[in-house]
N, C-alpha and C. Protein backbone atom coordinates (compact mmCIF):
# COMPACT_ATOMS: atom_id res chain seq x y z
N UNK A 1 -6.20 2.74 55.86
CA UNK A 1 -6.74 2.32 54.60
C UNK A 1 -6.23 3.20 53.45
N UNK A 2 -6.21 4.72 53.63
CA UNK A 2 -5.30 5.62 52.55
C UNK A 2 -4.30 5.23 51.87
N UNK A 3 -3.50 4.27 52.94
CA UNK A 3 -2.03 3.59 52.76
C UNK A 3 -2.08 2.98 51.67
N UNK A 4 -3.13 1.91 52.03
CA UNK A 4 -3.19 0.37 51.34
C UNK A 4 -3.86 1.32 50.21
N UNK A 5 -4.73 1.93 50.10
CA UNK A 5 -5.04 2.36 48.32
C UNK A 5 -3.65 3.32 47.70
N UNK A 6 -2.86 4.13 48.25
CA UNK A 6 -1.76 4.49 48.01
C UNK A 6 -0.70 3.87 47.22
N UNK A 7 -0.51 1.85 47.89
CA UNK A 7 0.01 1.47 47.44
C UNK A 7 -0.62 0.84 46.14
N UNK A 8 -1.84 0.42 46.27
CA UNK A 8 -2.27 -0.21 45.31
C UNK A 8 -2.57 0.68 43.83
N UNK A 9 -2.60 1.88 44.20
CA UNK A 9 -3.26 2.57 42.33
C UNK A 9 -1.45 2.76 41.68
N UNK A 10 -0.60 2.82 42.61
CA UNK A 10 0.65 2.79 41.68
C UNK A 10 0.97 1.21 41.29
N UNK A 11 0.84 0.26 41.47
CA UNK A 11 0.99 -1.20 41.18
C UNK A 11 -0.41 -1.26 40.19
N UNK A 12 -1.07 -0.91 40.56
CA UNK A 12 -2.23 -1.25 38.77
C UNK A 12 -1.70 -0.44 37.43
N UNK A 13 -1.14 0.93 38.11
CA UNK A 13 -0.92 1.96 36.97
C UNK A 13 0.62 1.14 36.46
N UNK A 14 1.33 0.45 37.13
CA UNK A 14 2.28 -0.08 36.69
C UNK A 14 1.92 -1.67 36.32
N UNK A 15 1.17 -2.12 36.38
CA UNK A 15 0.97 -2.99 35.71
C UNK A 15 0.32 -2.74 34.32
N UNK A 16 -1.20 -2.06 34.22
CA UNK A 16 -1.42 -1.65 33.04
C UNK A 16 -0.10 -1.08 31.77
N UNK A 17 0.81 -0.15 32.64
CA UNK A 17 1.80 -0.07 31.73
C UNK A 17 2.77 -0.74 31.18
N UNK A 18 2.76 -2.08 32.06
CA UNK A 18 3.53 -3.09 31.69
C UNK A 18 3.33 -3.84 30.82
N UNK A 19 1.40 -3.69 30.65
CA UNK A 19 1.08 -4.64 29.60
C UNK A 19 0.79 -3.59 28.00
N UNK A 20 0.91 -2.44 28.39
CA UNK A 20 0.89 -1.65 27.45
C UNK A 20 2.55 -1.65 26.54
N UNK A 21 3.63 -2.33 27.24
CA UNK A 21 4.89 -2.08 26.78
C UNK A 21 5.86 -1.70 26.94
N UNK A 22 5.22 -0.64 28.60
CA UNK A 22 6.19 0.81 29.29
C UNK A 22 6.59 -0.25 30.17
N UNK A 23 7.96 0.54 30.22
CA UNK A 23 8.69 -0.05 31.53
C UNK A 23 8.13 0.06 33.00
N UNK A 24 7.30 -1.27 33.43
CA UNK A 24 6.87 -0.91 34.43
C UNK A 24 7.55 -0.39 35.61
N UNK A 25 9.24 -0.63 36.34
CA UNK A 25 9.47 -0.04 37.11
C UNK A 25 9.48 1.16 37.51
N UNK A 26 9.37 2.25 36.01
CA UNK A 26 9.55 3.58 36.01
C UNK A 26 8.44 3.76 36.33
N UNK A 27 7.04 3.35 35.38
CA UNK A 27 6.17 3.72 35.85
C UNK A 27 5.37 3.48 37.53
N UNK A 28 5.81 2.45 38.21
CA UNK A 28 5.48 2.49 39.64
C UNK A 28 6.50 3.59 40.31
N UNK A 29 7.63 3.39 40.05
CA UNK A 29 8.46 4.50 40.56
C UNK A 29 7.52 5.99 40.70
N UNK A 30 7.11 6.57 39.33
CA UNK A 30 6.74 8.01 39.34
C UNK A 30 5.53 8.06 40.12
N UNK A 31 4.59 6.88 40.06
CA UNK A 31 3.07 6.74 40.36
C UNK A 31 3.75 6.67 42.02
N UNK A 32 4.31 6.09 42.67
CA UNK A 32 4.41 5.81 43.94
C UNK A 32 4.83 7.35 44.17
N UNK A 33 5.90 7.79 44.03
CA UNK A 33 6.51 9.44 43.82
C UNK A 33 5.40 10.45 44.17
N UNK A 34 4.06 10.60 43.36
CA UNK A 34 3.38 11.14 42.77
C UNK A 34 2.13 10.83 44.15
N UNK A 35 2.12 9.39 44.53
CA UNK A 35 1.24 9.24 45.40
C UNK A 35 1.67 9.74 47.08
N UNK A 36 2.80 9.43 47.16
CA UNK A 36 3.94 9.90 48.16
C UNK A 36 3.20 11.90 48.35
N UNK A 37 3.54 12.62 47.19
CA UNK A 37 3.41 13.91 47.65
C UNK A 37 2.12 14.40 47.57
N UNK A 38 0.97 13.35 47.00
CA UNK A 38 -0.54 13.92 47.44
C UNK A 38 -0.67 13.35 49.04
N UNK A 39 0.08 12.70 49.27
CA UNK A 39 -0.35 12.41 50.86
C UNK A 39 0.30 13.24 51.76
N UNK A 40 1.56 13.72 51.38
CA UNK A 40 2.52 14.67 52.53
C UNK A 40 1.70 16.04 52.37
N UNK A 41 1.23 16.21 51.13
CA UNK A 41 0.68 17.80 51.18
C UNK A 41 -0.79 17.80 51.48
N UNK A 42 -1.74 16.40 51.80
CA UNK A 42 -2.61 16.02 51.93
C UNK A 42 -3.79 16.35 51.02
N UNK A 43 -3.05 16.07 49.82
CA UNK A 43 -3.78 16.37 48.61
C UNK A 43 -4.79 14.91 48.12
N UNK A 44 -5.74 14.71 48.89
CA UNK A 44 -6.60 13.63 49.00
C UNK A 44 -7.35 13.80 47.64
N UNK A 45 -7.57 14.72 47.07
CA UNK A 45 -8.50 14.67 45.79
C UNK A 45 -8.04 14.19 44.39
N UNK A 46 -6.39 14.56 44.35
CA UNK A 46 -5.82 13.72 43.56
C UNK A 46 -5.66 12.33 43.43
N UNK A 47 -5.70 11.87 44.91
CA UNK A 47 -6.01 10.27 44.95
C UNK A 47 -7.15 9.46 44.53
N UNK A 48 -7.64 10.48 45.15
CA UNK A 48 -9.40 9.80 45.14
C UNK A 48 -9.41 9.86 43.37
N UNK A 49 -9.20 10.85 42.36
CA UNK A 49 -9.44 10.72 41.05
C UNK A 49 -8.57 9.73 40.47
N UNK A 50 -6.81 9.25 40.82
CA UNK A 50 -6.44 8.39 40.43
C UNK A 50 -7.12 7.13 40.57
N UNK A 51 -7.60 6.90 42.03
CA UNK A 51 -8.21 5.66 42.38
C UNK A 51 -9.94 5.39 41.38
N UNK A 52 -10.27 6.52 40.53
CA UNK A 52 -11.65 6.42 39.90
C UNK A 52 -11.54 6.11 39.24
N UNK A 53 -10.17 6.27 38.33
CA UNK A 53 -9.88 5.93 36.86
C UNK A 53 -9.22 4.46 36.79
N UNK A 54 -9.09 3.86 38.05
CA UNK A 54 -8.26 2.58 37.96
C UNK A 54 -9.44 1.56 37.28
N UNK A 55 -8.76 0.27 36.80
CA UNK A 55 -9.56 -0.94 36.45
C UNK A 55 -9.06 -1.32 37.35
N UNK A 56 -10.22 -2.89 37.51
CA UNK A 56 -9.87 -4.00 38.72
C UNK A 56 -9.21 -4.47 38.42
N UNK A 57 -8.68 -5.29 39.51
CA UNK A 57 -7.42 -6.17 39.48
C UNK A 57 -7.65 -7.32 38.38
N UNK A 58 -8.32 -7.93 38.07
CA UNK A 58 -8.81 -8.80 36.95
C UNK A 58 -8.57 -7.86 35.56
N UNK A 59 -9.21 -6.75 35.57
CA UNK A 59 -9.18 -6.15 33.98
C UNK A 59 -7.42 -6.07 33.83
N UNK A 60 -6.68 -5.37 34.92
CA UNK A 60 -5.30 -5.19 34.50
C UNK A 60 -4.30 -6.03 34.61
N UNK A 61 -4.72 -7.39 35.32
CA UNK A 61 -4.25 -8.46 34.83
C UNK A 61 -4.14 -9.24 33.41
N UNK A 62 -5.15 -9.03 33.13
CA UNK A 62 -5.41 -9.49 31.52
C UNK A 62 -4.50 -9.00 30.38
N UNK A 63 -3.82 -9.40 29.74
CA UNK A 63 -3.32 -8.89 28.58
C UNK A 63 -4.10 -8.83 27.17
N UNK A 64 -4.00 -7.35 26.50
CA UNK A 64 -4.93 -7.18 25.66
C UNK A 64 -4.28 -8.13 24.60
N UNK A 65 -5.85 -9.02 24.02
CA UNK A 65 -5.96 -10.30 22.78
C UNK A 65 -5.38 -9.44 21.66
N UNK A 66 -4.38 -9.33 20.62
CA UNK A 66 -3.77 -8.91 19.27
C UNK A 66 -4.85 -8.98 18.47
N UNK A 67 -5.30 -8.31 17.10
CA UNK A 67 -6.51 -8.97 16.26
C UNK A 67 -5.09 -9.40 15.37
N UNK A 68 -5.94 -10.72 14.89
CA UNK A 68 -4.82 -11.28 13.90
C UNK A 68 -4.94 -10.09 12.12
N UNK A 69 -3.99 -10.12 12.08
CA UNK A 69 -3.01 -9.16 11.13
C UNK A 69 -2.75 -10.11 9.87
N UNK A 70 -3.45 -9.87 8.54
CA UNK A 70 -2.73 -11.21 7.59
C UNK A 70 -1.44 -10.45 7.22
N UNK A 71 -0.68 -11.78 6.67
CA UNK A 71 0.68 -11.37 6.84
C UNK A 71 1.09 -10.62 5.45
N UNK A 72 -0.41 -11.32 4.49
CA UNK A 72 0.15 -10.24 3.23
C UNK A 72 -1.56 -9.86 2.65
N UNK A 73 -1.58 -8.67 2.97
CA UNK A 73 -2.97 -8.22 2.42
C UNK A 73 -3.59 -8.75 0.78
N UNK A 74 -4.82 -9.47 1.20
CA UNK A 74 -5.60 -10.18 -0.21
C UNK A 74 -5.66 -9.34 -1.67
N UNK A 75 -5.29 -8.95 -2.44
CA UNK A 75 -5.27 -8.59 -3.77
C UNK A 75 -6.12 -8.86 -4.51
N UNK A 76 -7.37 -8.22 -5.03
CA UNK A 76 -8.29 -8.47 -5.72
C UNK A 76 -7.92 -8.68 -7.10
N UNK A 77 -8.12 -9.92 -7.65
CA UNK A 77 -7.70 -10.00 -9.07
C UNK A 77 -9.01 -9.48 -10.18
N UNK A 78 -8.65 -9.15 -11.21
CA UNK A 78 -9.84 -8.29 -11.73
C UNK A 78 -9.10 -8.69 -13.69
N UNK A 79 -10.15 -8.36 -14.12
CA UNK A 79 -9.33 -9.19 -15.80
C UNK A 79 -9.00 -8.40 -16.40
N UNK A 80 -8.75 -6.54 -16.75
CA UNK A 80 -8.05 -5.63 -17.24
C UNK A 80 -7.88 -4.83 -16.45
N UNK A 81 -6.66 -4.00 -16.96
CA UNK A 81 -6.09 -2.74 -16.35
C UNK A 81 -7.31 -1.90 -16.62
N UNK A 82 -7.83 -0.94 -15.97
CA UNK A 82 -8.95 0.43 -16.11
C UNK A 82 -8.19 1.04 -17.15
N UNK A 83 -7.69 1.12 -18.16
CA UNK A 83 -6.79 2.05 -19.23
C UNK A 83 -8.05 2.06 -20.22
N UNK A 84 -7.67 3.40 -20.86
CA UNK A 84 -8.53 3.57 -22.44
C UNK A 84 -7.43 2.38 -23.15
N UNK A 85 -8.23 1.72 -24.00
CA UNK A 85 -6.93 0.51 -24.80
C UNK A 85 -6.55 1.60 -26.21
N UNK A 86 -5.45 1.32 -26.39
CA UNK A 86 -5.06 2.38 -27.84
C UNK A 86 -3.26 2.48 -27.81
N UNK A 87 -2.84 3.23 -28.43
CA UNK A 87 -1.63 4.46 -27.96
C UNK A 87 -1.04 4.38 -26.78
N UNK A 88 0.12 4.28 -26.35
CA UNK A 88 0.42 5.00 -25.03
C UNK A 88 1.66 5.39 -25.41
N UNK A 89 2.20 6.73 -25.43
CA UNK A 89 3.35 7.35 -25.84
C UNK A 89 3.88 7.99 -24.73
N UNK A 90 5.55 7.37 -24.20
CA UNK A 90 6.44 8.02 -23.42
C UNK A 90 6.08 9.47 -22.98
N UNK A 91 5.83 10.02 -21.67
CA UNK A 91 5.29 10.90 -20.90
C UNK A 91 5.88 12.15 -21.16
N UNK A 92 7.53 11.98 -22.12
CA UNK A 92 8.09 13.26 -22.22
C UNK A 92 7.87 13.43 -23.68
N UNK A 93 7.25 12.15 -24.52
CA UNK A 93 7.43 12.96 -25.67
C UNK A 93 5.89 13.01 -26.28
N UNK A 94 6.01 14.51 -27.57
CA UNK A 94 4.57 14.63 -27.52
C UNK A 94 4.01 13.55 -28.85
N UNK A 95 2.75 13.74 -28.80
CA UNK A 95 1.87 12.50 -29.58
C UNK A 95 2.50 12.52 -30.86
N UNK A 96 2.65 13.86 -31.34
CA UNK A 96 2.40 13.64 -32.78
C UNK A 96 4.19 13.45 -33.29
N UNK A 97 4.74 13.40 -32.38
CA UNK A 97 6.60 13.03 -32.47
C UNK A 97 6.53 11.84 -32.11
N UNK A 98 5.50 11.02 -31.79
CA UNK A 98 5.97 9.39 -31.23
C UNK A 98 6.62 8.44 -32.26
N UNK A 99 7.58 7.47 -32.07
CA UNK A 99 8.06 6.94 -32.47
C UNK A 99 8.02 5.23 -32.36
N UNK A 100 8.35 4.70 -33.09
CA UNK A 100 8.54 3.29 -32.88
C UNK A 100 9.00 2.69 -31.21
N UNK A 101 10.18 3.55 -30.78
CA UNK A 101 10.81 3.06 -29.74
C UNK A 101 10.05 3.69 -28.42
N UNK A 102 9.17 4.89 -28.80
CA UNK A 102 8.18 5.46 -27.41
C UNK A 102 6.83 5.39 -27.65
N UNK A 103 6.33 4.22 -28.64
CA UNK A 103 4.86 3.97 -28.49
C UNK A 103 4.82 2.56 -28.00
N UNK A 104 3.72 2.43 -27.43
CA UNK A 104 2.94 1.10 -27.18
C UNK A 104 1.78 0.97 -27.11
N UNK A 105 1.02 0.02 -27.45
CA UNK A 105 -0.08 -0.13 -27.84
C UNK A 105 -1.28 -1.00 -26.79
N UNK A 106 -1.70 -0.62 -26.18
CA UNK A 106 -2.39 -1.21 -25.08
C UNK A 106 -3.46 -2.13 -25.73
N UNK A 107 -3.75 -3.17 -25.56
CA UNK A 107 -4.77 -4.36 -26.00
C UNK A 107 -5.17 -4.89 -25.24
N UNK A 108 -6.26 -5.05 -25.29
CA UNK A 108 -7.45 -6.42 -24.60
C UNK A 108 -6.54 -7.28 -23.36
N UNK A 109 -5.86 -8.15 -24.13
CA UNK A 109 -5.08 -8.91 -23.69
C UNK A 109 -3.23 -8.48 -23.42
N UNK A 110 -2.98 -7.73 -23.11
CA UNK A 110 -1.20 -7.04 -23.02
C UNK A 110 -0.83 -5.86 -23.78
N UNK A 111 0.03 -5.42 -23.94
CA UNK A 111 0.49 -4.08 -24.35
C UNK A 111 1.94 -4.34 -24.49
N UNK A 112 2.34 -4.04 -26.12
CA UNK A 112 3.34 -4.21 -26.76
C UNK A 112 3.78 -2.60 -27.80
N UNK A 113 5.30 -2.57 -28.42
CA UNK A 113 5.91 -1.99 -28.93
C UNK A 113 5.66 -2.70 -30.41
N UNK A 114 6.14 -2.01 -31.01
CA UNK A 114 6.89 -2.46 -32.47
C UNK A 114 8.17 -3.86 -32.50
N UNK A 115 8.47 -4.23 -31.55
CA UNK A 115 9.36 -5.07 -31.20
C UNK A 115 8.85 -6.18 -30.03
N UNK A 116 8.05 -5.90 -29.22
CA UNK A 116 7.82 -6.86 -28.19
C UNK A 116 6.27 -6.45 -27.63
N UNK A 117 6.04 -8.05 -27.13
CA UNK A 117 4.24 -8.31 -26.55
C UNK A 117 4.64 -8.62 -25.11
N UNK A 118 3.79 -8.04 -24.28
CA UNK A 118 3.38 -8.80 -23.18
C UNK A 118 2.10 -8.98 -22.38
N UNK A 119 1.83 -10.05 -22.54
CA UNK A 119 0.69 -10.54 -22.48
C UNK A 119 0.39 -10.64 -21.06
N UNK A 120 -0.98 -10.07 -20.59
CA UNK A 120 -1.69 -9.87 -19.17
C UNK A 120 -2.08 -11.36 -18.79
N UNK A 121 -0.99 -11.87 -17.55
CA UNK A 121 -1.77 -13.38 -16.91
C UNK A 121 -2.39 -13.49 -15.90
N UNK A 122 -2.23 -12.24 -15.21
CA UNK A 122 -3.02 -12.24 -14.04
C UNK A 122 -2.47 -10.92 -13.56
N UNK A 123 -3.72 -9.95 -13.16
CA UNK A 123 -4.09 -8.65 -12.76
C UNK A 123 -4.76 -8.61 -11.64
N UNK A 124 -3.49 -8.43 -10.30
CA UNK A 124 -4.53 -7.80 -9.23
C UNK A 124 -4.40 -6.55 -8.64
N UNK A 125 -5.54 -5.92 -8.05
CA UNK A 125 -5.51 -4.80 -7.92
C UNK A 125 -4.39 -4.94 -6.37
N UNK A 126 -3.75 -4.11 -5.84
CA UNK A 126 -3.31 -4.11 -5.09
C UNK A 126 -3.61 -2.92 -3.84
N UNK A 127 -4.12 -1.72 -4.47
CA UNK A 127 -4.21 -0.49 -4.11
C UNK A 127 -5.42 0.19 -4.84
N UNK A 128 -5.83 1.81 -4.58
CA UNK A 128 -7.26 2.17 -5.27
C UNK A 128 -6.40 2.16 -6.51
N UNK A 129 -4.86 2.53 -7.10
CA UNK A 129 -4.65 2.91 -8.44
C UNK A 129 -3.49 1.86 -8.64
N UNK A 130 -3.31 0.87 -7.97
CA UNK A 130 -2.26 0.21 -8.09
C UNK A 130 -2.59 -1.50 -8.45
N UNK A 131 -1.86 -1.62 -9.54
CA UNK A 131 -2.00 -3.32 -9.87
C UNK A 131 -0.61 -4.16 -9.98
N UNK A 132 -0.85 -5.27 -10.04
CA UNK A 132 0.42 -6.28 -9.41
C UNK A 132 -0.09 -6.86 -10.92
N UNK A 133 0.92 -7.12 -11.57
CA UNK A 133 0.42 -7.61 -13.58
C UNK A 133 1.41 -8.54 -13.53
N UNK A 134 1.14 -9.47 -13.60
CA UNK A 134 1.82 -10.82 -14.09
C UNK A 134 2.10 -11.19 -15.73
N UNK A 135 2.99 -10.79 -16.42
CA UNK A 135 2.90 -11.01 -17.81
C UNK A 135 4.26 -11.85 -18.35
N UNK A 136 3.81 -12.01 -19.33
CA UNK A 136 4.28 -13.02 -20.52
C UNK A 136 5.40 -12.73 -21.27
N UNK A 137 6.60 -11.54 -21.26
CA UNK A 137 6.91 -10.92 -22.40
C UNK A 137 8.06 -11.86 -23.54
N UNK A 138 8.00 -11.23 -24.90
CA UNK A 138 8.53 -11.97 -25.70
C UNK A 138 8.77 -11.04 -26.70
N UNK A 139 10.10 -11.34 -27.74
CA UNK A 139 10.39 -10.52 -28.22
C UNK A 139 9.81 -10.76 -29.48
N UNK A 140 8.85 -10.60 -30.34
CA UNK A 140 8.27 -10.70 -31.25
C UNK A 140 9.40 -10.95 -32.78
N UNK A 141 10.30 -10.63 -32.58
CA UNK A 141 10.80 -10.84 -33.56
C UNK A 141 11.93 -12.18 -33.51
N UNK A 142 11.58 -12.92 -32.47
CA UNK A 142 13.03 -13.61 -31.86
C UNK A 142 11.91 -15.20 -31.08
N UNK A 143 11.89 -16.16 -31.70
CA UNK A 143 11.60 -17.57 -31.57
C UNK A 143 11.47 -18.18 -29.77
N UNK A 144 12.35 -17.26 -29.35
CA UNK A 144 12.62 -17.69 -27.55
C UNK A 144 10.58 -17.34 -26.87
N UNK A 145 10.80 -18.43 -26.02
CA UNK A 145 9.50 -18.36 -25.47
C UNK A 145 9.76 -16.88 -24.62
N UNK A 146 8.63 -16.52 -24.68
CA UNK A 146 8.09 -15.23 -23.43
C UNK A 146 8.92 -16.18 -22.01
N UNK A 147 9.04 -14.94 -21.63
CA UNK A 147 9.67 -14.26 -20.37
C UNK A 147 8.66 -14.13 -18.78
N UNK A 148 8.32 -14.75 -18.29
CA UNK A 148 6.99 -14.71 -17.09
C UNK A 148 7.92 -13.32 -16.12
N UNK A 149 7.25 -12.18 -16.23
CA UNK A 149 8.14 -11.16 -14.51
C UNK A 149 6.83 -10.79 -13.86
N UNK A 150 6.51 -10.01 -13.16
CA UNK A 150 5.85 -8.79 -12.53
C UNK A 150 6.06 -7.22 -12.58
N UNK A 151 5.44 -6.89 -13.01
CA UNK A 151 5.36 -5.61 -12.74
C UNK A 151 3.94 -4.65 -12.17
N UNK A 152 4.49 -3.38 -11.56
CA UNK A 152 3.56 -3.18 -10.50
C UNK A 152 3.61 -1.36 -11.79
N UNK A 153 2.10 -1.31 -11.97
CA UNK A 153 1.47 -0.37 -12.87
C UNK A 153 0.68 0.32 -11.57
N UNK A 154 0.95 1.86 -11.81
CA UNK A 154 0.36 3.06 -11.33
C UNK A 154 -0.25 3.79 -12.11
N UNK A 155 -1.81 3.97 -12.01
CA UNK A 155 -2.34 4.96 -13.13
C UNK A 155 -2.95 6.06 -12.56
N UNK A 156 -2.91 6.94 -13.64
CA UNK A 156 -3.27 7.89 -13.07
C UNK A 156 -4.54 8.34 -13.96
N UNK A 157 -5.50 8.10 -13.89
CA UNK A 157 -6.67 8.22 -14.41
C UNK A 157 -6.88 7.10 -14.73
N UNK A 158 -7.56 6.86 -16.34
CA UNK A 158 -7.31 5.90 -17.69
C UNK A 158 -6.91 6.26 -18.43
N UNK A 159 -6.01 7.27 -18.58
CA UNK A 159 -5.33 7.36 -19.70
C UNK A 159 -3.58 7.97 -19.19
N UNK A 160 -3.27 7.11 -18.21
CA UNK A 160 -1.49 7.58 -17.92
C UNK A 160 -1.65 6.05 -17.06
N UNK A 161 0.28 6.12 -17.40
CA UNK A 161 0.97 4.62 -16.29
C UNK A 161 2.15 5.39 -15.98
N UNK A 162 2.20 4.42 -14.89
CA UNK A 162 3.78 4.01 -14.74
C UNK A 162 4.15 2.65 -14.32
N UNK A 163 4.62 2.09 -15.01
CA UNK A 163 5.20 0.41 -14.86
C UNK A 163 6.47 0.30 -14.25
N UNK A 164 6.84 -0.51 -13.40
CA UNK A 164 8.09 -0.61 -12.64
C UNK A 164 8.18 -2.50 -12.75
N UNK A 165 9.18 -2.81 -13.51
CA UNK A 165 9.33 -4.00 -13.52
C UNK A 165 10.43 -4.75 -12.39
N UNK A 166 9.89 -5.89 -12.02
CA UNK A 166 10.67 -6.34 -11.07
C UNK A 166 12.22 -6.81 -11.60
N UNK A 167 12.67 -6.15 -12.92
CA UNK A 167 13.84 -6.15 -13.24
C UNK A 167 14.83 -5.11 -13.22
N UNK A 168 13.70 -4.02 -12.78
CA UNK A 168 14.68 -2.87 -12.69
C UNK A 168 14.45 -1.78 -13.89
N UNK A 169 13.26 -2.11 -14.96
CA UNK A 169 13.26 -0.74 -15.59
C UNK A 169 11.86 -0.06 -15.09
N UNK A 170 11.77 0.59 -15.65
CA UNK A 170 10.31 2.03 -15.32
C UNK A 170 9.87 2.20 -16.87
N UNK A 171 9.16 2.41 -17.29
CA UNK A 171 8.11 3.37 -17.93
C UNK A 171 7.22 4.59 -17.58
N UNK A 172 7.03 5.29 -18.47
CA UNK A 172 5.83 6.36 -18.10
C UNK A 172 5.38 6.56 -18.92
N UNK A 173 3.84 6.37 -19.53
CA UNK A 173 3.12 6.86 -20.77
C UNK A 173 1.71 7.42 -20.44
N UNK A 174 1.39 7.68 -21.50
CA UNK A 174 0.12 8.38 -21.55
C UNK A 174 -0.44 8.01 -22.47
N UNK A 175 -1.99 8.20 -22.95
CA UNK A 175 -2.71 7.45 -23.96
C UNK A 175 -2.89 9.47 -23.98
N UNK A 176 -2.14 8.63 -25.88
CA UNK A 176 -2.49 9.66 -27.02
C UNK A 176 -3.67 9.05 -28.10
N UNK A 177 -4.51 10.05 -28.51
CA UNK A 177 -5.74 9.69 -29.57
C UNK A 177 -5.17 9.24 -31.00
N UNK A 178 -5.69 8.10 -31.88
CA UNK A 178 -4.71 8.25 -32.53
C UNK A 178 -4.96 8.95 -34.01
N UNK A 179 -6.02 10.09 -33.47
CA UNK A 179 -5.75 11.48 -34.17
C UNK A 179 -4.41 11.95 -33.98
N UNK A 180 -4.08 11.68 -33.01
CA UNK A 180 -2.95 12.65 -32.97
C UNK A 180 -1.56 12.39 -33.33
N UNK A 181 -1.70 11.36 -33.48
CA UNK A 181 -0.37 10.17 -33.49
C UNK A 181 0.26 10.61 -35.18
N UNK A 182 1.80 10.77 -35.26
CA UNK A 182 2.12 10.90 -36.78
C UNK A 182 1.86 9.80 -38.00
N UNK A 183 1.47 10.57 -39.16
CA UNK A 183 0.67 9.37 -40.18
C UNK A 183 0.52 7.76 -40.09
N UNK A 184 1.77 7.22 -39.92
CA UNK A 184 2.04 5.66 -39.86
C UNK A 184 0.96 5.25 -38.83
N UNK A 185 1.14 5.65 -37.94
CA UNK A 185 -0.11 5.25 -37.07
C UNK A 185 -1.55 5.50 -37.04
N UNK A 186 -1.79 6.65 -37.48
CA UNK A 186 -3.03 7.04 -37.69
C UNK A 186 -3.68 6.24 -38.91
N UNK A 187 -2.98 6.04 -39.60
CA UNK A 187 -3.52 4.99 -40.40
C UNK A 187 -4.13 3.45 -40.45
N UNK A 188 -3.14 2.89 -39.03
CA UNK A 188 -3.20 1.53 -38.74
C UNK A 188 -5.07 1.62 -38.23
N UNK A 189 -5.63 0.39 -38.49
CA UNK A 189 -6.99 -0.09 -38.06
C UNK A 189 -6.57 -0.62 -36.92
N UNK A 190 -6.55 -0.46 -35.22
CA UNK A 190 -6.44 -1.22 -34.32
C UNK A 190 -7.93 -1.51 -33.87
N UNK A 191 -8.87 -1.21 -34.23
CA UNK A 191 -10.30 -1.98 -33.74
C UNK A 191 -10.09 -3.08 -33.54
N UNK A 192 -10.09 -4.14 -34.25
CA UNK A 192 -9.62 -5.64 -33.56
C UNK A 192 -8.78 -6.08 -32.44
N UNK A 193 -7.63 -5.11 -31.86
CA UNK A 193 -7.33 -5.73 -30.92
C UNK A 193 -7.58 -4.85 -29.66
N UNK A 194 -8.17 -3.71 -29.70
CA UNK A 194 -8.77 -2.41 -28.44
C UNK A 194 -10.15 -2.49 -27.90
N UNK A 195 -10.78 -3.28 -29.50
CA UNK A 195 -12.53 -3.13 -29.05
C UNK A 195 -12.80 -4.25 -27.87
């Protein structure tokens, strides 16, 4: 009877591993090997513990059920970016040096330059700091309809981004107060389009 359990805990241990992925021949190979020299040295206690830890022939027949996996994780859509709305001035330069070409102005509805809008069509969160922004852009000074892309915004608080457009540019800004911002701006009333 030693025999017949001898043979049998290396054929479960190689089957379990088969359904685990491992190459089962190796693994009956070593398990048979392994069972081979607890019996020549009559090392019965090593058997007896392999044989405790085995499942039945039914459990290691079975192949473990997959949980289904969606193929693209659900994205919570949500109706603004978490940003303070105001200012957002290029990450290398400071507030009170901002310029036409390194400010933008975060709004209710999109965040634009002195030259161009793009308008928020759909915001989902993707990550705890990450959103998937579907926008509109258009060059404000130029008749051509807006532009539909994606871009994927990283913040870092509410008051920093980074935008990566699915065209290939980047941004990095920060929300400056617009105390701090040089005269031209500090002057502008943006309450109407931040509140």
């Amino acid at each position: 009877m030693s025999k017949t359990r001898s043979l049998v805990v290396p054929l479960l241990l190689a089957a379990g591993l088969a359904a685990c992925g491992q190459n089962a021949a190796t693994a009956e190979n070593t398990a048979a090997t392994e069972s081979a020299v607890e019996a020549e040295s009559g090392n019965t206690a090593g058997m007896a513990a392999a044989e405790a830890n085995t499942v039945s022939p039914n459990q290691a027949a079975a192949p473990a059920t997959p949980k289904a996996v969606p193929a693209k994780a659900q994205a919570a859509t949500i109706a603004a970016l978490p940003l303070k709305r105001g200012y957002y001035v290029e990450s290398d330069t400071p507030c009170g040096q901002a310029s036409n070409a390194t400010t933008t102005l975060l709004r209710r509805e999109g965040i634009g330059g002195a030259r161009d809008f793009c308008e928020f069509k759909k915001i989902e969160q993707t990550g705890p700091n990450t959103y998937r922004v579907t926008e509109a852009c258009g060059d404000l000074q130029d008749s051509a309809p807006p532009e539909t892309s994606t871009s994927i915004y990283t913040l870092t608080g509410d008051t920093a981004f980074t935008a990566k457009s699915e065209h290939g540019w980047e941004r990095s800004a920060r929300y400056c107060a617009q105390s701090t911002m040089p005269p031209d701006w500090r002057a502008n009333d943006i309450s109407d389009v931040t509140g």
